[in-house]
N, C-alpha and C. Protein backbone atom coordinates (compact mmCIF):
# COMPACT_ATOMS: atom_id res chain seq x y z
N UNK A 1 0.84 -1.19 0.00
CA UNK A 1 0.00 0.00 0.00
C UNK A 1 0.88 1.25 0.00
N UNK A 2 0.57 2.14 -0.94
CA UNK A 2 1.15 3.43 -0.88
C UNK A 2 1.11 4.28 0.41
N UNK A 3 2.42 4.86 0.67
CA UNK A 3 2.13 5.57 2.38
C UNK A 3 1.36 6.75 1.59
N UNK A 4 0.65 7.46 2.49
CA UNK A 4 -0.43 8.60 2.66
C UNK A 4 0.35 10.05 2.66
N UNK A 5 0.07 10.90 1.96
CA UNK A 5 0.93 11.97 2.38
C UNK A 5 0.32 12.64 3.98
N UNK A 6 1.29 13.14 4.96
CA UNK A 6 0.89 13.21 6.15
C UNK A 6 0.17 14.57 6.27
N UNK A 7 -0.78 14.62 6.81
CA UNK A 7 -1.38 16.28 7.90
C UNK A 7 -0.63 16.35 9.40
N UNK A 8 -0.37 18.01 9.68
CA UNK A 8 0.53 18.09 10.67
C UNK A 8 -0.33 19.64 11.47
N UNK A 9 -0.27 19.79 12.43
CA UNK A 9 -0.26 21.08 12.77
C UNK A 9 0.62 21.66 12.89
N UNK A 10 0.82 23.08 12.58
CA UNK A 10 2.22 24.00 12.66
C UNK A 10 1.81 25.60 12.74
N UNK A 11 3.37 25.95 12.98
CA UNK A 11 3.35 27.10 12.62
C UNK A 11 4.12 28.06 11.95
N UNK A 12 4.47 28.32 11.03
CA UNK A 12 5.73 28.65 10.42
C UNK A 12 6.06 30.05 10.20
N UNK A 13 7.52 30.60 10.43
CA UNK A 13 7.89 32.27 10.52
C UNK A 13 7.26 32.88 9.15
N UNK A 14 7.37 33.88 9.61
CA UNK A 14 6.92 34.96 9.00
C UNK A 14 7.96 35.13 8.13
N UNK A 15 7.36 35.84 6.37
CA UNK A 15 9.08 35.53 5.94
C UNK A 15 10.41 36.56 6.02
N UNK A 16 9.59 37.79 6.84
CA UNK A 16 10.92 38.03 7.95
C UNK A 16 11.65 37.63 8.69
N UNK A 17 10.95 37.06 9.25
CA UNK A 17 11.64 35.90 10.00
C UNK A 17 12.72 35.38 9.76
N UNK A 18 11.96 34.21 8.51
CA UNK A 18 12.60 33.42 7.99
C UNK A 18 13.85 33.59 7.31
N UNK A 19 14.19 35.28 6.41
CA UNK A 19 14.96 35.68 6.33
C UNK A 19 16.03 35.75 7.38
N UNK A 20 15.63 36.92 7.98
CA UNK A 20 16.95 36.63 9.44
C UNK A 20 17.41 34.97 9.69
N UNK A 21 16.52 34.24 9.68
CA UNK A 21 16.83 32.74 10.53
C UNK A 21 17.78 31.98 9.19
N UNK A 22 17.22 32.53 7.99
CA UNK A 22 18.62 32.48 6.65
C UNK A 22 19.79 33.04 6.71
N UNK A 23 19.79 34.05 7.48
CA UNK A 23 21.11 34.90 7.40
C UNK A 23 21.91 34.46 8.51
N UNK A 24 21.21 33.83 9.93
CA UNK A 24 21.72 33.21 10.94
C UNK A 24 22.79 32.05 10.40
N UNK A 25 22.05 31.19 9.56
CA UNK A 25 22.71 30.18 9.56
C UNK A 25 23.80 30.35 7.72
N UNK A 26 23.54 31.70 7.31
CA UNK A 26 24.58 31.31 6.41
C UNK A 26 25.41 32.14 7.24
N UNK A 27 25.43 32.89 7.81
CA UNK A 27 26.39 33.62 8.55
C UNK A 27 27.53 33.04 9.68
N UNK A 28 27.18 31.93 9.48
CA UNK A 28 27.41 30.62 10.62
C UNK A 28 28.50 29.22 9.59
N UNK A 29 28.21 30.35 8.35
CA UNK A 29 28.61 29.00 7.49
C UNK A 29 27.88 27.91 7.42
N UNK A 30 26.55 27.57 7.77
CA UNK A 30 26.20 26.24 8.38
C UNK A 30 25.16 25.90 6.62
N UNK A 31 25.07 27.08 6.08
CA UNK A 31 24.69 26.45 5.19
C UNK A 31 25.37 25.73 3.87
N UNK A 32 26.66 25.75 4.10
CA UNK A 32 27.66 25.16 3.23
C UNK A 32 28.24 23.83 3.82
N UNK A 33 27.81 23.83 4.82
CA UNK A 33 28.25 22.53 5.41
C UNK A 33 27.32 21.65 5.18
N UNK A 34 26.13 22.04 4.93
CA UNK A 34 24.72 21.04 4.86
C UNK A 34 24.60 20.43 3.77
N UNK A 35 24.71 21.66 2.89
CA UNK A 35 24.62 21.78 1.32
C UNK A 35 23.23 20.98 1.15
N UNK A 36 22.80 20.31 0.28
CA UNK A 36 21.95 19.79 -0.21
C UNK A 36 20.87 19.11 1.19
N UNK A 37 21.98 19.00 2.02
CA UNK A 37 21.21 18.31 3.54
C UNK A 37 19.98 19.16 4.18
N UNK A 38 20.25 20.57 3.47
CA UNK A 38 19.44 21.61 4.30
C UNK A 38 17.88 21.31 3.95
N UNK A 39 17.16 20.97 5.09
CA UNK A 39 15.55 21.68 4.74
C UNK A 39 15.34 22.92 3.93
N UNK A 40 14.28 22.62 2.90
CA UNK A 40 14.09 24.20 2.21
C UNK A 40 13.75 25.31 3.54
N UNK A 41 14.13 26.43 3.28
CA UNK A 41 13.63 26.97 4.77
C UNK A 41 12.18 27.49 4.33
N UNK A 42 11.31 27.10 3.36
CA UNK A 42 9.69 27.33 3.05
C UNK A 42 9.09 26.41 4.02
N UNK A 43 9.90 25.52 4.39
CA UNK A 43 9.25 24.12 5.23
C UNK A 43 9.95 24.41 6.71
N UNK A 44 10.29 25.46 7.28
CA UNK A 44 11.02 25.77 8.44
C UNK A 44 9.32 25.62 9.20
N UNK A 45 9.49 24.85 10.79
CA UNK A 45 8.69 25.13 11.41
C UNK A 45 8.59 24.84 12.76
N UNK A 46 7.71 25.01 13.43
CA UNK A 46 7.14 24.75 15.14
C UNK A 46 5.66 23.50 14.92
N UNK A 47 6.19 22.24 15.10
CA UNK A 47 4.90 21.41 15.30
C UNK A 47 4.81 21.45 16.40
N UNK A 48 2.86 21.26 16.21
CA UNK A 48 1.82 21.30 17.59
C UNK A 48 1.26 20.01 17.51
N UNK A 49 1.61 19.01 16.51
CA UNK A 49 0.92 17.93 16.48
C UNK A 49 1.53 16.80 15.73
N UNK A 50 1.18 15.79 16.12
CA UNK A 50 1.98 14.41 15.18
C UNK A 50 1.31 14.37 14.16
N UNK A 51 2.34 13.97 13.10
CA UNK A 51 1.74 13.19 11.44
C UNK A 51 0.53 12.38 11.59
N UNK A 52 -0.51 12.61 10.84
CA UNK A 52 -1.77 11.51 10.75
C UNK A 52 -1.81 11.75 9.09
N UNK A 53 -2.01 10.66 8.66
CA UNK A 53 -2.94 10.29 7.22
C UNK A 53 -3.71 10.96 7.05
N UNK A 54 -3.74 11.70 5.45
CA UNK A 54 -4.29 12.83 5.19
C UNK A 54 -5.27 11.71 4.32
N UNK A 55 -6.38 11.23 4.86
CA UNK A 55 -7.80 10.40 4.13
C UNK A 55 -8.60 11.23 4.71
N UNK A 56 -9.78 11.32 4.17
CA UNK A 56 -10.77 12.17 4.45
C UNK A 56 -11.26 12.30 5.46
N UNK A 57 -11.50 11.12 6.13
CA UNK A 57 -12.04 11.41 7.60
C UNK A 57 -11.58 12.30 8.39
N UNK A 58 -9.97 11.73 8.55
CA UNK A 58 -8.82 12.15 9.35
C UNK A 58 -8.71 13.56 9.23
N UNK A 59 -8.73 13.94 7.72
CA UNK A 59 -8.90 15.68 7.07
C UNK A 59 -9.89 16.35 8.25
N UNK A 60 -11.08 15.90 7.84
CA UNK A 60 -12.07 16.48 7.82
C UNK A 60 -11.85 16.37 9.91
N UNK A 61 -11.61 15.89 10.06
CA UNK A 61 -11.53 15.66 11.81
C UNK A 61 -10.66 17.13 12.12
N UNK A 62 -9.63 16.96 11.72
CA UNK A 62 -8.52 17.96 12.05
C UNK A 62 -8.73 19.64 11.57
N UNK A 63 -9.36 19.39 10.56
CA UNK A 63 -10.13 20.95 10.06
C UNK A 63 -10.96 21.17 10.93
N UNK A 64 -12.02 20.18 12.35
CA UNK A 64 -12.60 20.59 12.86
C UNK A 64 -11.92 21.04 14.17
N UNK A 65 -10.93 19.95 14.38
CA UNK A 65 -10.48 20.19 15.65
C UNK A 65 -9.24 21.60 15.50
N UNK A 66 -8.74 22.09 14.34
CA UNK A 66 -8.29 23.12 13.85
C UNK A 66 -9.31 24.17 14.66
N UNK A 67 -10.51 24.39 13.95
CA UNK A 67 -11.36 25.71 14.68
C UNK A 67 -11.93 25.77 16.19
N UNK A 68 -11.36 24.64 16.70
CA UNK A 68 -11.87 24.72 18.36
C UNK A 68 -10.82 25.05 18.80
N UNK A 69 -9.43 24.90 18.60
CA UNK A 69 -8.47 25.61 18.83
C UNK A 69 -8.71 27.16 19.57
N UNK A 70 -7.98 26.87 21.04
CA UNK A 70 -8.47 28.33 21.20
C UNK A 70 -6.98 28.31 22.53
N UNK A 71 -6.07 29.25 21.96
CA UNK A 71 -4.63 29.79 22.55
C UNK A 71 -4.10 30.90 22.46
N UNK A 72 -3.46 31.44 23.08
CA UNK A 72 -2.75 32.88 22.50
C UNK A 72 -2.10 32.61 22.03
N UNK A 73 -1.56 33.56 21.34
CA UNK A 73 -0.42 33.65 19.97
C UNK A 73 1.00 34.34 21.56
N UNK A 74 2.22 34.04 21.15
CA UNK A 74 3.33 34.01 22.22
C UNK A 74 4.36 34.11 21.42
N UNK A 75 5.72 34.77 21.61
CA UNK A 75 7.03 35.13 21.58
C UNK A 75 7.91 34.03 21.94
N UNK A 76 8.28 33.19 20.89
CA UNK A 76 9.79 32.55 20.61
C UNK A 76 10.75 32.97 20.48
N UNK A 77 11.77 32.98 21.58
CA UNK A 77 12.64 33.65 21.41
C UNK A 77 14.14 32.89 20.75
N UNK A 78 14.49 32.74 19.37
CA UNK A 78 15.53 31.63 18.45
C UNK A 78 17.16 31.96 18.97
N UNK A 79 17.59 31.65 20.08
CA UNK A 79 18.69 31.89 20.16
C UNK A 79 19.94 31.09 19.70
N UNK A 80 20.24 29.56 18.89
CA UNK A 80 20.87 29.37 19.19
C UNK A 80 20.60 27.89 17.98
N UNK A 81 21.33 27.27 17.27
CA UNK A 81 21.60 26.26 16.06
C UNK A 81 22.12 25.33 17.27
N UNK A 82 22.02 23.88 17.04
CA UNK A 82 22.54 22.82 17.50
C UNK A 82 22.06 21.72 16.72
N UNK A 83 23.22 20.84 16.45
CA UNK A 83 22.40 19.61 15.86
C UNK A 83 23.53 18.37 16.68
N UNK A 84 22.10 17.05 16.85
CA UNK A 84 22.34 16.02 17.50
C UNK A 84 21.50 14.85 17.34
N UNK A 85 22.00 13.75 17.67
CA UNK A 85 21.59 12.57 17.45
C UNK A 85 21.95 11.89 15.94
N UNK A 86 21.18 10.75 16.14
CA UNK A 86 21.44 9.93 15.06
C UNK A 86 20.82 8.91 14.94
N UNK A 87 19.25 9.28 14.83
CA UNK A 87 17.96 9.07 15.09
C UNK A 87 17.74 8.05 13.88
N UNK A 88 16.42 7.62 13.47
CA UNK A 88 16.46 6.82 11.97
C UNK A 88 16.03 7.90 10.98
N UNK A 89 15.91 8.67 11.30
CA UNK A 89 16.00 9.66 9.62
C UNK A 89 17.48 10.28 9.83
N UNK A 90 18.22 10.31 10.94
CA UNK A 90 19.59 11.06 10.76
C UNK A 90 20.07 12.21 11.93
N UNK A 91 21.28 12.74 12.01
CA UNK A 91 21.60 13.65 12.66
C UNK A 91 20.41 15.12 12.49
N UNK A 92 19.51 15.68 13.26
CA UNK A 92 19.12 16.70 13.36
C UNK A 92 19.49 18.17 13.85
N UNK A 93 19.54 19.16 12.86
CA UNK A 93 20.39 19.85 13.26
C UNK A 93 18.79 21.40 13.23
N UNK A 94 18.56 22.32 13.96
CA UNK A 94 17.70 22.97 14.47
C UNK A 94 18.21 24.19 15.10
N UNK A 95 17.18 25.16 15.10
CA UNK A 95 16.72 26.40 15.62
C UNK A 95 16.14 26.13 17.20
N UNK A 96 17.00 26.58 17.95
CA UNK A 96 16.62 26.01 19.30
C UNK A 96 15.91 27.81 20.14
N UNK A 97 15.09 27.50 20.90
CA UNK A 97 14.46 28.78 21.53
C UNK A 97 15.34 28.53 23.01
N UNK A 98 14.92 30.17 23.62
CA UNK A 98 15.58 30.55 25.19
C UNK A 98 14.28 29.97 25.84
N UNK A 99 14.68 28.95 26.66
CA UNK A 99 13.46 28.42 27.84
C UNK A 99 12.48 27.94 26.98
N UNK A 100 11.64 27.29 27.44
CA UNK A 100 10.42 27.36 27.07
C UNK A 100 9.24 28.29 26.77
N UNK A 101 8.71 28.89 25.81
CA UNK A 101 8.11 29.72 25.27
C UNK A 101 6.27 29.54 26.40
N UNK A 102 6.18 30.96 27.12
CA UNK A 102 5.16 30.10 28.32
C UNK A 102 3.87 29.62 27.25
N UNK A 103 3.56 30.23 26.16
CA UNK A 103 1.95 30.04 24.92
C UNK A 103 2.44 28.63 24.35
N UNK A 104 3.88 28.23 24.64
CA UNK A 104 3.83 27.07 23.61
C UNK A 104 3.09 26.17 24.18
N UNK A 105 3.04 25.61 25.56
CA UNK A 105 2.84 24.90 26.34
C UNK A 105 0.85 24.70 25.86
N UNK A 106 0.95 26.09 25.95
CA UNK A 106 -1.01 26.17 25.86
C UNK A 106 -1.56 26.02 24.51
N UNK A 107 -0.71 25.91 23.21
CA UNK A 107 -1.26 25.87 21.80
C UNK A 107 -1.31 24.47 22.57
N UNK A 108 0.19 23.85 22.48
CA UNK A 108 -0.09 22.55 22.46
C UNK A 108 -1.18 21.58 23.43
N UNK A 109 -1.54 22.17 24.42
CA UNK A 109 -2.20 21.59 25.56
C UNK A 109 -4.01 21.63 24.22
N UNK A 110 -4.02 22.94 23.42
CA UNK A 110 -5.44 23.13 22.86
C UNK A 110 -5.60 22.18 22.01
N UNK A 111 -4.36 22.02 20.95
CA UNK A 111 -4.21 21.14 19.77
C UNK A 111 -4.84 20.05 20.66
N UNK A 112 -4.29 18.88 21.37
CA UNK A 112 -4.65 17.92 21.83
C UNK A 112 -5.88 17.62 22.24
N UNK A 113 -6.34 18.42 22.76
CA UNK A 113 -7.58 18.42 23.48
C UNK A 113 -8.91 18.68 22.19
N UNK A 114 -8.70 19.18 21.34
CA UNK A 114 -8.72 19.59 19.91
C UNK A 114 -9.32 18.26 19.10
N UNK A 115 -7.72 17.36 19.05
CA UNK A 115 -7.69 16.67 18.65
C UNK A 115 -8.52 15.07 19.45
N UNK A 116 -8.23 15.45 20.39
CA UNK A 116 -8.69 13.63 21.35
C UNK A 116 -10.13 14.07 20.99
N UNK A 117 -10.61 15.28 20.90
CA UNK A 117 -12.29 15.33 20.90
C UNK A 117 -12.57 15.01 19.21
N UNK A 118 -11.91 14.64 18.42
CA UNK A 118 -12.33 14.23 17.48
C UNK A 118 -11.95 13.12 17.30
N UNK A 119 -11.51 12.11 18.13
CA UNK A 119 -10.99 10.42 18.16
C UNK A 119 -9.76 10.49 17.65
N UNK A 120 -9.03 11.50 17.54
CA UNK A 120 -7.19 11.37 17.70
C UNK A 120 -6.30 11.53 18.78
N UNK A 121 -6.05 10.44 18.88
CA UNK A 121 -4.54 10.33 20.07
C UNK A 121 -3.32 10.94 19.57
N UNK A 122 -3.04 11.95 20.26
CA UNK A 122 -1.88 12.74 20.03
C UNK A 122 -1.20 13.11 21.19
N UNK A 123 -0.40 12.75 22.11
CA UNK A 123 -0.13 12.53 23.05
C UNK A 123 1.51 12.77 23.42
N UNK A 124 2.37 12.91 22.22
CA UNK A 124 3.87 13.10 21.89
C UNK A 124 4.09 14.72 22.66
N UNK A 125 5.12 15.05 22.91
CA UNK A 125 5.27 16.28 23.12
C UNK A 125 6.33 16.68 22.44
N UNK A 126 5.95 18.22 22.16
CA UNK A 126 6.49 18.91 20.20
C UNK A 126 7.51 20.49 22.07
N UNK A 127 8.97 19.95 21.85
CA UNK A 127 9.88 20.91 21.77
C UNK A 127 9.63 22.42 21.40
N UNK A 128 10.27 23.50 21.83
CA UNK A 128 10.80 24.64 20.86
C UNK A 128 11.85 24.48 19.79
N UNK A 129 11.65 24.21 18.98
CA UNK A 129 12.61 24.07 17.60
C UNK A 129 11.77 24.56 15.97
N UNK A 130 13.20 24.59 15.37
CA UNK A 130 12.40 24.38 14.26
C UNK A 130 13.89 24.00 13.46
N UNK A 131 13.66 23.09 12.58
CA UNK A 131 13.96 21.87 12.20
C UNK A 131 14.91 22.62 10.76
N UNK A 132 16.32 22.68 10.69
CA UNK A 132 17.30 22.98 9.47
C UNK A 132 17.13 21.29 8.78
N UNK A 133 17.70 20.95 9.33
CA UNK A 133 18.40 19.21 8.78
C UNK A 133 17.48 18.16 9.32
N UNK A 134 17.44 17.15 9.00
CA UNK A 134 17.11 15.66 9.11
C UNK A 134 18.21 15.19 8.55
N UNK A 135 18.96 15.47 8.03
CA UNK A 135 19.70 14.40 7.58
C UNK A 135 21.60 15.26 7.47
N UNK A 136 21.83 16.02 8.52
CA UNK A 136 23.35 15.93 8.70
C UNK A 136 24.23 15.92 8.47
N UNK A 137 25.49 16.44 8.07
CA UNK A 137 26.73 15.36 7.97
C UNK A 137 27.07 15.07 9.45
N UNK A 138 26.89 15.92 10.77
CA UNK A 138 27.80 16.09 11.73
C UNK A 138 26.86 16.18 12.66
N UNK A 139 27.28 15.82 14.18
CA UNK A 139 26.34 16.01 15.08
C UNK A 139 27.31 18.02 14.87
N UNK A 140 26.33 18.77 15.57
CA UNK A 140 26.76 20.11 15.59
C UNK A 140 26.67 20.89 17.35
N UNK A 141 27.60 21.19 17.79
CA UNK A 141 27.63 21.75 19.34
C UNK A 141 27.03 23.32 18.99
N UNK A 142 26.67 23.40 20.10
CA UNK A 142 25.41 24.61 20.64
C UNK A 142 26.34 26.48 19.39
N UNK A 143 26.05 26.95 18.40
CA UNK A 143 26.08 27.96 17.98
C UNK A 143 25.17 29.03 18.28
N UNK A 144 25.99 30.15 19.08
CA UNK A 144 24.92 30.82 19.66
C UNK A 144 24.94 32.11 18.44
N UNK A 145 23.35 32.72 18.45
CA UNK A 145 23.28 33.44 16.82
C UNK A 145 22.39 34.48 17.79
N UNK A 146 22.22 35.38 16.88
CA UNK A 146 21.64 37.11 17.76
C UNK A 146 20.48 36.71 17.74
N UNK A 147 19.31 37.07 18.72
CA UNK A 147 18.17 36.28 19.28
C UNK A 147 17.51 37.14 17.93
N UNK A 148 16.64 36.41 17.72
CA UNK A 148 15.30 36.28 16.65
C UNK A 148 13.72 35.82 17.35
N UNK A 149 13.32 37.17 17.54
CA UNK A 149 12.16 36.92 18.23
C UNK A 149 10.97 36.71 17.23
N UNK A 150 10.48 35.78 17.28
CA UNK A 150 9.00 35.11 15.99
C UNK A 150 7.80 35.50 17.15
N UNK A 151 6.89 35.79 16.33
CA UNK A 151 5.72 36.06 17.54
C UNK A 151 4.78 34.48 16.48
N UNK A 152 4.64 33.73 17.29
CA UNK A 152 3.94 32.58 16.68
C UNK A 152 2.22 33.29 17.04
N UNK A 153 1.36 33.58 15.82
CA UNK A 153 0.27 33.94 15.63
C UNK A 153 -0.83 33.48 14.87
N UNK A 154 -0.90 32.38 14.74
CA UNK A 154 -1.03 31.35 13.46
C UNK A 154 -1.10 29.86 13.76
N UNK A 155 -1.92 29.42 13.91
CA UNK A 155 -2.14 27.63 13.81
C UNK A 155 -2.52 27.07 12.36
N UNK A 156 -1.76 26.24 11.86
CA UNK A 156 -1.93 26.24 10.37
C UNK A 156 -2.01 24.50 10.52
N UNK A 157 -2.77 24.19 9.53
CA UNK A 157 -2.96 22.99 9.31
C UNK A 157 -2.33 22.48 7.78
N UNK A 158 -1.25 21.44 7.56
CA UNK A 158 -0.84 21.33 6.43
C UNK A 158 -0.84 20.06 5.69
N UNK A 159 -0.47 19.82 4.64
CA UNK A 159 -0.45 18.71 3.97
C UNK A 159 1.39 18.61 3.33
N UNK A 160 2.09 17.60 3.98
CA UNK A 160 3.50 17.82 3.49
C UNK A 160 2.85 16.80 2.11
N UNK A 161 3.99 16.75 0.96
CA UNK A 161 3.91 16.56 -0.41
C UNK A 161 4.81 16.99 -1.33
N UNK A 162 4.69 16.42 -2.35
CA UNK A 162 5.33 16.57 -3.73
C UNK A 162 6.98 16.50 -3.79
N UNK A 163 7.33 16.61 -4.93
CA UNK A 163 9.07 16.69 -4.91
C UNK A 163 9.36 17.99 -5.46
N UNK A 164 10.13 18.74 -4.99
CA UNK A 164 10.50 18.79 -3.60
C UNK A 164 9.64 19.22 -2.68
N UNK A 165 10.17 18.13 -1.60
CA UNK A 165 8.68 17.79 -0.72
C UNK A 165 8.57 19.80 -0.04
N UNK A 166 7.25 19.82 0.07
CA UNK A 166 6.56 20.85 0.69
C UNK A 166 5.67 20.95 1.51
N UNK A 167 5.13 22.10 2.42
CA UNK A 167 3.63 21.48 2.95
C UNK A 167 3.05 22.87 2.37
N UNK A 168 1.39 22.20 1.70
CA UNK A 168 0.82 22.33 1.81
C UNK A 168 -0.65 23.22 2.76
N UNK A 169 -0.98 24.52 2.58
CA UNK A 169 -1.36 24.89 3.80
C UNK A 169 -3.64 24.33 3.70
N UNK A 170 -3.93 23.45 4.45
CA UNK A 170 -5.38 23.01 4.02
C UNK A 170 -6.06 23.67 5.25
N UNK A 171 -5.32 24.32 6.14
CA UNK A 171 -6.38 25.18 7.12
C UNK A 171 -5.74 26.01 8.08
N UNK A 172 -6.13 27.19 8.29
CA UNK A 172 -5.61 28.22 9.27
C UNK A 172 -6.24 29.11 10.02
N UNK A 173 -5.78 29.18 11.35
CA UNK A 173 -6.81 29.71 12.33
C UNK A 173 -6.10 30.84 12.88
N UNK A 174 -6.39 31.65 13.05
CA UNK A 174 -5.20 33.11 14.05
C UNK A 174 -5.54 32.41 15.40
N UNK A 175 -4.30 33.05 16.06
CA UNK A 175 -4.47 32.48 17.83
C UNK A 175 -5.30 33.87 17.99
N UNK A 176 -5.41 33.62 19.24
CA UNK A 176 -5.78 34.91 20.12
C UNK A 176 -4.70 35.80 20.59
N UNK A 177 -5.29 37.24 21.13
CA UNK A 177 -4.25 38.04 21.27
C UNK A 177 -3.55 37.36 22.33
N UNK A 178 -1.74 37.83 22.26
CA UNK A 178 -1.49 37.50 23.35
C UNK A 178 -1.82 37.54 25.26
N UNK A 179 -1.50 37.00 25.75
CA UNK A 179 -2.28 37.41 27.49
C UNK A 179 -1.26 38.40 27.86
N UNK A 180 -0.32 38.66 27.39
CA UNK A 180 0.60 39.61 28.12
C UNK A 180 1.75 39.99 27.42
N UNK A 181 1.65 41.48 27.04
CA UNK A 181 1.97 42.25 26.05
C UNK A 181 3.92 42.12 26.37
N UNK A 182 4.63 42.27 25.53
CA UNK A 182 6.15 42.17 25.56
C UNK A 182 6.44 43.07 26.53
N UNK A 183 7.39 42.50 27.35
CA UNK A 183 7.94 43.53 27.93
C UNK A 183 9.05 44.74 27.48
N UNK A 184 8.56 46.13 27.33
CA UNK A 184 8.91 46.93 26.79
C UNK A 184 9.92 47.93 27.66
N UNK A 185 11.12 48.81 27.65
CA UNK A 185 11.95 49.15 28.05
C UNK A 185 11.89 51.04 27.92
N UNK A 186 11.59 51.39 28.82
CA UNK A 186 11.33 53.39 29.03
C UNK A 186 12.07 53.65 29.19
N UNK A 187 13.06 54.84 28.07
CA UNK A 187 14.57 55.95 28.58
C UNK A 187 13.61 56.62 29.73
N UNK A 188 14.70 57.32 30.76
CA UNK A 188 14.15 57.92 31.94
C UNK A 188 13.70 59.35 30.92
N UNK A 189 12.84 59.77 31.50
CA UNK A 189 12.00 60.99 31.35
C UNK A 189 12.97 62.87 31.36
């Protein structure tokens, strides 16, 4: 049987962002070391949810559990490239965040809850990262790069596919405003 192309929840930079988080890592050299190894950075992202089979049911489940979704949108703060392991797809090499992001905790707590109410077990827990490599030459020690703050605002529902593989965007929801505005810095008066 043919595998299924997968549905994922995500969220992916802005392509400001994404720029800077390009300039991080060629600035790092790291994109000459990858060469061909590199993820396109169109497919750079933050999953909120595990791969399921994109068959209709499953679709149609996740487009619902997509609009019950209900989280604030929160500040990732990208400080820092590392790649490790040597997993069965390969050395992973990633966009690592400062601490734990406090909204990540709560997309993901919604996704799930989201999801189990439509008969999906999703139960894995999704890191701060977002994903350069799957496939490596080198494990890579901690490169620290000038912080890149992403305001994740956006729950997107996708379909990865085609050559060269891509995802697909089949549904998108805005979070809510954030609960608590950035902390901002006053010259004295």
């Amino acid at each position: 049987m043919a595998k299924l192309d997968p549905l994922i929840f995500m969220a992916q930079p802005q392509l400001a962002i994404r720029t800077r988080m390009e300039a991080a890592v060629a600035a790092n050299g790291l994109d000459e070391r990858l060469g061909s190894a590199q993820f396109e950075s169109g497919n750079w992202h933050q999953s909120f949810s595990d791969r399921q089979d994109d068959k209709p049911k499953i679709r149609a489940a996740m487009l619902r559990a997509g609009a019950r979704v209900s989280a604030p949108s929160f500040v990732m703060t990208l400080n820092r490239i590392n790649g490790t392991g040597a997993g069965p797809r390969g050395i992973h090499w990633a966009f690592r965040a400062m601490g734990k992001p406090k909204g990540l905790e709560a997309v993901l707590t919604s996704v799930r809850a989201a999801l189990l109410a439509e008969g999906i077990d999703d139960d894995s827990g999704h890191g701060p990262h977002l994903t350069i490599s799957y496939k490596a030459p080198s494990p890579l020690p901690s490169v620290a790069i000038e912080p890149i703050e992403w305001t994740v605002d956006e729950l997107l529902l996708v379909r990865g596919c085609g050559q060269p593989y891509r995802y697909e965007v089949v549904g998108r929801w805005p979070l809510a405003a954030a609960l608590e505005p950035p902390q901002q810095q006053f010259g004295l008066l």
